[in-house]
N, C-alpha and C. Protein backbone atom coordinates (compact mmCIF):
# COMPACT_ATOMS: atom_id res chain seq x y z
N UNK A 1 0.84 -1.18 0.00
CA UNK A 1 0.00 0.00 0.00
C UNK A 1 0.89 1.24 0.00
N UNK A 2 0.06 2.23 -0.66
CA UNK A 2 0.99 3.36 -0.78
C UNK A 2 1.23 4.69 0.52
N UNK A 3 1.49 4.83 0.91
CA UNK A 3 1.64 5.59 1.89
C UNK A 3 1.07 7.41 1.79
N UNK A 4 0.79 7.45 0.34
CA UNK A 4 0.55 8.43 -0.08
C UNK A 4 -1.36 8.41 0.03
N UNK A 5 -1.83 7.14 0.19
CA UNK A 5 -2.69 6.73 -0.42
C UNK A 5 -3.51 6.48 1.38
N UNK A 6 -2.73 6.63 2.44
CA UNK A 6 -2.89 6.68 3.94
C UNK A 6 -2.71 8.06 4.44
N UNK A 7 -2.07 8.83 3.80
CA UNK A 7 -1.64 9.81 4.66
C UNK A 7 -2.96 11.09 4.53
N UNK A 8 -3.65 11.10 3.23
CA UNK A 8 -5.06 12.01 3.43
C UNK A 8 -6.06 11.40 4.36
N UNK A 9 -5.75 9.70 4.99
CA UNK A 9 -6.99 9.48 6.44
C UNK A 9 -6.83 9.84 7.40
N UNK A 10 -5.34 9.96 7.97
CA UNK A 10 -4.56 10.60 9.27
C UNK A 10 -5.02 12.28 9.25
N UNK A 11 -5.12 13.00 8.07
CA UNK A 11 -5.31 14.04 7.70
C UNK A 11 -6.93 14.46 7.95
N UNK A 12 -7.62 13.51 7.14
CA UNK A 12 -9.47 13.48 7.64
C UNK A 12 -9.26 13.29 9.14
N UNK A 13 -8.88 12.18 9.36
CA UNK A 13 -9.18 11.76 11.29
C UNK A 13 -8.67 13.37 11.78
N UNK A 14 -7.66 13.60 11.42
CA UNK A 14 -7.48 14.80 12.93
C UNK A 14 -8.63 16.00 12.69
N UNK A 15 -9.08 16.43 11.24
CA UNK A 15 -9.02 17.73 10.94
C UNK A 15 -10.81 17.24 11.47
N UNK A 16 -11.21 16.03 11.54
CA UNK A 16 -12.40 15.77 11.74
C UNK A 16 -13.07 15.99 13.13
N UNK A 17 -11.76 16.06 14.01
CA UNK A 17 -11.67 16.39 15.30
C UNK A 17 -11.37 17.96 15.40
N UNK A 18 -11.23 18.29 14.46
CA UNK A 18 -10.35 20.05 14.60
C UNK A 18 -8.79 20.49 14.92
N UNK A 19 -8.50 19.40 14.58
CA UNK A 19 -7.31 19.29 14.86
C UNK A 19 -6.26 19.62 12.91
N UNK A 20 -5.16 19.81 13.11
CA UNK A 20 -4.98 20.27 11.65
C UNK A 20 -4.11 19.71 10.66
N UNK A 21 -3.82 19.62 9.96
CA UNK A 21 -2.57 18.76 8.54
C UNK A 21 -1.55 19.29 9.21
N UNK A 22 -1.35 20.58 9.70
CA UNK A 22 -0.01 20.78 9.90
C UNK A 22 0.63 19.94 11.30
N UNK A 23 -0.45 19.78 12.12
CA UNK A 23 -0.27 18.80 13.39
C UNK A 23 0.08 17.06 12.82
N UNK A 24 -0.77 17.22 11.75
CA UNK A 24 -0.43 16.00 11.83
C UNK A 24 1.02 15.46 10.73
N UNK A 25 1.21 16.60 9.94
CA UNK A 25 2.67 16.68 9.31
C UNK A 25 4.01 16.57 10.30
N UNK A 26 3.17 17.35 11.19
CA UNK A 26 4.82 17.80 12.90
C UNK A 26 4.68 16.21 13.51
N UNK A 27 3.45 15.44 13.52
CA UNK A 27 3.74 14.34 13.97
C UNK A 27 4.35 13.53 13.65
N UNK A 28 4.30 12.84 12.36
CA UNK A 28 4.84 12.21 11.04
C UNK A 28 6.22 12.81 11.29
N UNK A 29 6.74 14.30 10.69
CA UNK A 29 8.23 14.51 10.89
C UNK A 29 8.74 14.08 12.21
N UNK A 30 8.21 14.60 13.26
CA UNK A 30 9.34 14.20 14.65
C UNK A 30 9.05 12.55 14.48
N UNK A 31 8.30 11.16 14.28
CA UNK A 31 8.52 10.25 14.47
C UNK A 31 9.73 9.65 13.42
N UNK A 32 9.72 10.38 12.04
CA UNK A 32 10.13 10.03 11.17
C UNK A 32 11.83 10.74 10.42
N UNK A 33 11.80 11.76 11.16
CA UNK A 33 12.94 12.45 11.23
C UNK A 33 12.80 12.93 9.21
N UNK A 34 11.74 13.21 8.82
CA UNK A 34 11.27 13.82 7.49
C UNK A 34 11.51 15.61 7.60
N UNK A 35 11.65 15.85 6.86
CA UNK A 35 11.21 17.71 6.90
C UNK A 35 10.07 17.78 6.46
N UNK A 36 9.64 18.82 6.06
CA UNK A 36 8.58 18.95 5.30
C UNK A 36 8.38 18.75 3.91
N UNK A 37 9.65 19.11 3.45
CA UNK A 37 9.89 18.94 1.94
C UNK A 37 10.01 17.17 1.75
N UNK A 38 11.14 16.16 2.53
CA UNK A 38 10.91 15.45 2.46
C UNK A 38 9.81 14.36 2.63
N UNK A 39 8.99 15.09 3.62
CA UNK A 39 7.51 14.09 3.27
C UNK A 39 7.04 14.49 1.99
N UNK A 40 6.96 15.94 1.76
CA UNK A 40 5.77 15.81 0.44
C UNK A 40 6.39 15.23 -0.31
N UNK A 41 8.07 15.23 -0.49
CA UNK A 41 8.04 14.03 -1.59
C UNK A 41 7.80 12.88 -1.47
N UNK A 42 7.68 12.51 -0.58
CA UNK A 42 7.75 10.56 -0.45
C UNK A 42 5.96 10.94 -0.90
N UNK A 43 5.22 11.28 -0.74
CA UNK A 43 3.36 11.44 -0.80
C UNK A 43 3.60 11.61 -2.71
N UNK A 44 4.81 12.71 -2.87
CA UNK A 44 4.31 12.87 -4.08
C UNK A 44 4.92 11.70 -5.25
N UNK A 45 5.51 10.97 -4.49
CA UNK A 45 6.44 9.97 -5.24
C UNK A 45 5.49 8.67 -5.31
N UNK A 46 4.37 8.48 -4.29
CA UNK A 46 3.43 7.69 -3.78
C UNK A 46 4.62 6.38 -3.90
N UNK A 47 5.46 6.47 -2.85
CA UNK A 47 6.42 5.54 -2.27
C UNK A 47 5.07 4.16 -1.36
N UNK A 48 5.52 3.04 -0.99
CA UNK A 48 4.95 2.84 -0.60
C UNK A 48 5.26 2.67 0.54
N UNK A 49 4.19 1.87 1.92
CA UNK A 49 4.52 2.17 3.16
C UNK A 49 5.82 1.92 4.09
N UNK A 50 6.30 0.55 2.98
CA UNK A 50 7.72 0.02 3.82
C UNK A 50 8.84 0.91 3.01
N UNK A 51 8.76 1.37 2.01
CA UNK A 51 9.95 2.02 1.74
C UNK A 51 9.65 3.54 2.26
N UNK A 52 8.60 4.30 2.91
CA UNK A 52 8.43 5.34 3.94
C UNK A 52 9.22 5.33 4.83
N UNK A 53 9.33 4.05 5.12
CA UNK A 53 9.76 3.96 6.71
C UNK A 53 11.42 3.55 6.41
N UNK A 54 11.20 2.69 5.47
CA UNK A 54 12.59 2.32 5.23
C UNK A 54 13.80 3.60 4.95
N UNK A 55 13.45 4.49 4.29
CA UNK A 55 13.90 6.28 3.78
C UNK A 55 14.03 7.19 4.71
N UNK A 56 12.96 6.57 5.81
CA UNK A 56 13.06 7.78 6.94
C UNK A 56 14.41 8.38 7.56
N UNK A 57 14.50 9.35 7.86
CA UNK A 57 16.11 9.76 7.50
C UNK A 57 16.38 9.81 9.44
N UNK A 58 15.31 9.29 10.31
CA UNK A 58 15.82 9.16 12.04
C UNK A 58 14.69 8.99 12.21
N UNK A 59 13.98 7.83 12.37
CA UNK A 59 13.47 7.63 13.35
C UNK A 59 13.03 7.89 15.17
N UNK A 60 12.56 8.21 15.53
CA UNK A 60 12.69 8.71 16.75
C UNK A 60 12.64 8.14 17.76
N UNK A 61 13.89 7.88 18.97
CA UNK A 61 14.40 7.37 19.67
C UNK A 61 13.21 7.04 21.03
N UNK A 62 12.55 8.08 20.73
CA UNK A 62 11.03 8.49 21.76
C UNK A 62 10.22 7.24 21.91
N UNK A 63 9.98 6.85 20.55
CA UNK A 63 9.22 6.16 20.00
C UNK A 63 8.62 5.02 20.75
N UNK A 64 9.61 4.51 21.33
CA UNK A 64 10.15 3.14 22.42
C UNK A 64 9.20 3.57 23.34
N UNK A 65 8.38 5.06 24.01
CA UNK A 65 7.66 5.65 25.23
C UNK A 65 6.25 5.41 24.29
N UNK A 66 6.10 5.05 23.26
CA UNK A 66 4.68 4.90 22.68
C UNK A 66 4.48 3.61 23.30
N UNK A 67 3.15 3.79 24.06
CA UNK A 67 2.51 2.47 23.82
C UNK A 67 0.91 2.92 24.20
N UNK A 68 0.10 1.87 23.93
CA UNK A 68 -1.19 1.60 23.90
C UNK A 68 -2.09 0.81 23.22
N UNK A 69 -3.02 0.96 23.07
CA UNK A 69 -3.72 -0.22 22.19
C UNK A 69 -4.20 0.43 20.95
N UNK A 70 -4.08 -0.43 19.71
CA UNK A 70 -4.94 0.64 18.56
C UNK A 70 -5.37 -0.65 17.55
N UNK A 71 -6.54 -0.09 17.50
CA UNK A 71 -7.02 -1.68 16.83
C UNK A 71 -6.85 -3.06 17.90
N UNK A 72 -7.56 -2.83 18.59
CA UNK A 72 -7.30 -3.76 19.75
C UNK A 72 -5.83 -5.19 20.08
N UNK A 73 -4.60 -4.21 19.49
CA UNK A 73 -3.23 -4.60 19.29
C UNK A 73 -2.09 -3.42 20.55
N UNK A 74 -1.41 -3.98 21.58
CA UNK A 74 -1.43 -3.73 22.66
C UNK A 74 0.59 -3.31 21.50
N UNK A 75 0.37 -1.95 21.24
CA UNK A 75 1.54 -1.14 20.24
C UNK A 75 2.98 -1.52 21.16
N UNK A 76 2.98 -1.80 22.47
CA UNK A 76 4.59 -2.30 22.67
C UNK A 76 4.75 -3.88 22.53
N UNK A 77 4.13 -4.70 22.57
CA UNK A 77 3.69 -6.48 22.28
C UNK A 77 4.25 -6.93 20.58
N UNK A 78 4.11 -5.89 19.63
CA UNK A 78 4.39 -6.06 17.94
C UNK A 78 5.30 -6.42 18.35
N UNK A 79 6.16 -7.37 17.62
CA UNK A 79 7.25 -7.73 17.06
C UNK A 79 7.86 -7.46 15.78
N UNK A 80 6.58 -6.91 14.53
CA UNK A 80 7.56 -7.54 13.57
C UNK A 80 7.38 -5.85 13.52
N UNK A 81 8.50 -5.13 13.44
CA UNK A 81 9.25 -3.63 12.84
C UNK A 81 8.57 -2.86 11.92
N UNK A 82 7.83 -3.33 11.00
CA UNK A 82 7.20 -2.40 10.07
C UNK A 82 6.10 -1.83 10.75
N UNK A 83 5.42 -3.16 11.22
CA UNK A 83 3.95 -3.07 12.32
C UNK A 83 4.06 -2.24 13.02
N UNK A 84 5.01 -2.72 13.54
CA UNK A 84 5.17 -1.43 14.93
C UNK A 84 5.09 -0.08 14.48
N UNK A 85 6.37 0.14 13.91
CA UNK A 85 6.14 2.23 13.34
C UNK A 85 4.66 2.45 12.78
N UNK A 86 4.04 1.21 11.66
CA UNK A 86 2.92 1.74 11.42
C UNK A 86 1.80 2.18 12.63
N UNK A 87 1.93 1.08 13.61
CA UNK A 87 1.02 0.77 14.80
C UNK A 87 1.77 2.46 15.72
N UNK A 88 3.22 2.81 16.08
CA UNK A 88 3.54 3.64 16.49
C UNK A 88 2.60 5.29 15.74
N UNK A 89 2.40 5.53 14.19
CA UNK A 89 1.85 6.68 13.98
C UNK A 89 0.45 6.52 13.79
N UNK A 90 0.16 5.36 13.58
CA UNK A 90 -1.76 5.07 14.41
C UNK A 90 -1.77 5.45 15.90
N UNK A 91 -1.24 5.34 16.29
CA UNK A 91 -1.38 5.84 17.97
C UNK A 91 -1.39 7.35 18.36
N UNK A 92 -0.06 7.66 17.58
CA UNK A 92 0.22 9.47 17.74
C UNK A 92 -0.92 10.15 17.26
N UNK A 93 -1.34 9.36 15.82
CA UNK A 93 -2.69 10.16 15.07
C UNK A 93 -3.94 10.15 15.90
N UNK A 94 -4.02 9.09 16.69
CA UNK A 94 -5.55 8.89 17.22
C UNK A 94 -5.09 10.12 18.71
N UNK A 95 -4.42 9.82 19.29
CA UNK A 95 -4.39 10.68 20.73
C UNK A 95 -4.46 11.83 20.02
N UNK A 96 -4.13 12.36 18.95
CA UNK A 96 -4.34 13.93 18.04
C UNK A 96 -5.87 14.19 18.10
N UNK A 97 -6.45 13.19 17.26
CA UNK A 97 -7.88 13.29 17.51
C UNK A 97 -8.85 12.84 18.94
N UNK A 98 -7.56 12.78 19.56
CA UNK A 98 -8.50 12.71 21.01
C UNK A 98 -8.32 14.07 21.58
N UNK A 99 -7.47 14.81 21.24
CA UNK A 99 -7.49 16.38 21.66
C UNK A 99 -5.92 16.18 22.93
N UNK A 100 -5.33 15.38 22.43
CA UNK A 100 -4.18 15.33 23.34
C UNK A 100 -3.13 16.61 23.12
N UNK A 101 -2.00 17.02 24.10
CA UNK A 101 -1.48 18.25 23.90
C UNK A 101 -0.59 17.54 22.92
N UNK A 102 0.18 18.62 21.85
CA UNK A 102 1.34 17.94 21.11
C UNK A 102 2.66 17.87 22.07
N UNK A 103 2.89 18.24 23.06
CA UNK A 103 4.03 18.24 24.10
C UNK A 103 4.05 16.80 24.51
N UNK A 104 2.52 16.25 24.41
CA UNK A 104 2.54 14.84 24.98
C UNK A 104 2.37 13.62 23.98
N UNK A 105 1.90 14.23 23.26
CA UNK A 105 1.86 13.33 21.49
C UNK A 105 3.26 13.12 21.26
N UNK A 106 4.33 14.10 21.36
CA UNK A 106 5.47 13.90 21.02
C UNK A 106 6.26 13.27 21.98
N UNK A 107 6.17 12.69 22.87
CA UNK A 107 6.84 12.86 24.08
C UNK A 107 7.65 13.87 24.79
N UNK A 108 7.72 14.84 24.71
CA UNK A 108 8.61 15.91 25.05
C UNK A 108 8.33 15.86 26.52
C-alpha cells in the first residue's frame, strides 16, 4: 500500500476532530525524522509504506515511550518492525484526535 494513499486518512481523522494537517505533518516529521519537503516528496512519489519507513532519515528514539492499544493490538507487544512504526503513527494520530497536547503526542 501506498503511503501516499494513507496519509489524506490521518489528515481526515485529525481535521475531523479540529485538529490540523499541519499537526499531523509535525507528527509524522518528529517520528520520522522527514522535513517537510521530504515528506511531500515521499506522498508525491506515492512511495509505498515500507519504503516510507525504510527512507526515513531518524526515526525517533522516543518512539520506544509509545505504547497503547490501537485496533485492539497492545503497540509495545508487535514484534515484527514495520507493524510497529505503522502501529507507532496510528497511535500518535488517534491521541491527536482525542485532543491530546502535542508536548505529549510527542513525548517531550
Amino acid at each position: 500500500m501506498k503511503f501516499a494513499r494513507v496519509y489524506p486518512m490521518y489528515v481526515l481523522k485529525a481535521e475531523s476532530k479540529n485538529r490540523t494537517k499541519k499537526e499531523v505533518d509535525q507528527i509524522i516529521c518528529w517520528l520520522t525524522g522527514y522535513d517537510q519537503a521530504g515528506l511531500q516528496k515521499q506522498i508525491k512519489q506515492e512511495v509505498d509504506i515500507e519504503t516510507f519507513y525504510a527512507q526515513a532519515p531518524a526515526y525517533h528514539p522516543n518512539s520506544s515511550l509509545i505504547t497503547g492499544v490501537v485496533c485492539g493490538i497492545r503497540v509495545e507487544d508487535i514484534e515484527d518492525p514495520l507493524m510497529k512504526k505503522l502501529r507507532h503513527l496510528d497511535k500518535l494520530i488517534d491521541e491527536l484526535a482525542k485532543g491530546k497536547a502535542m508536548e505529549k503526542i510527542l513525548r517531550q
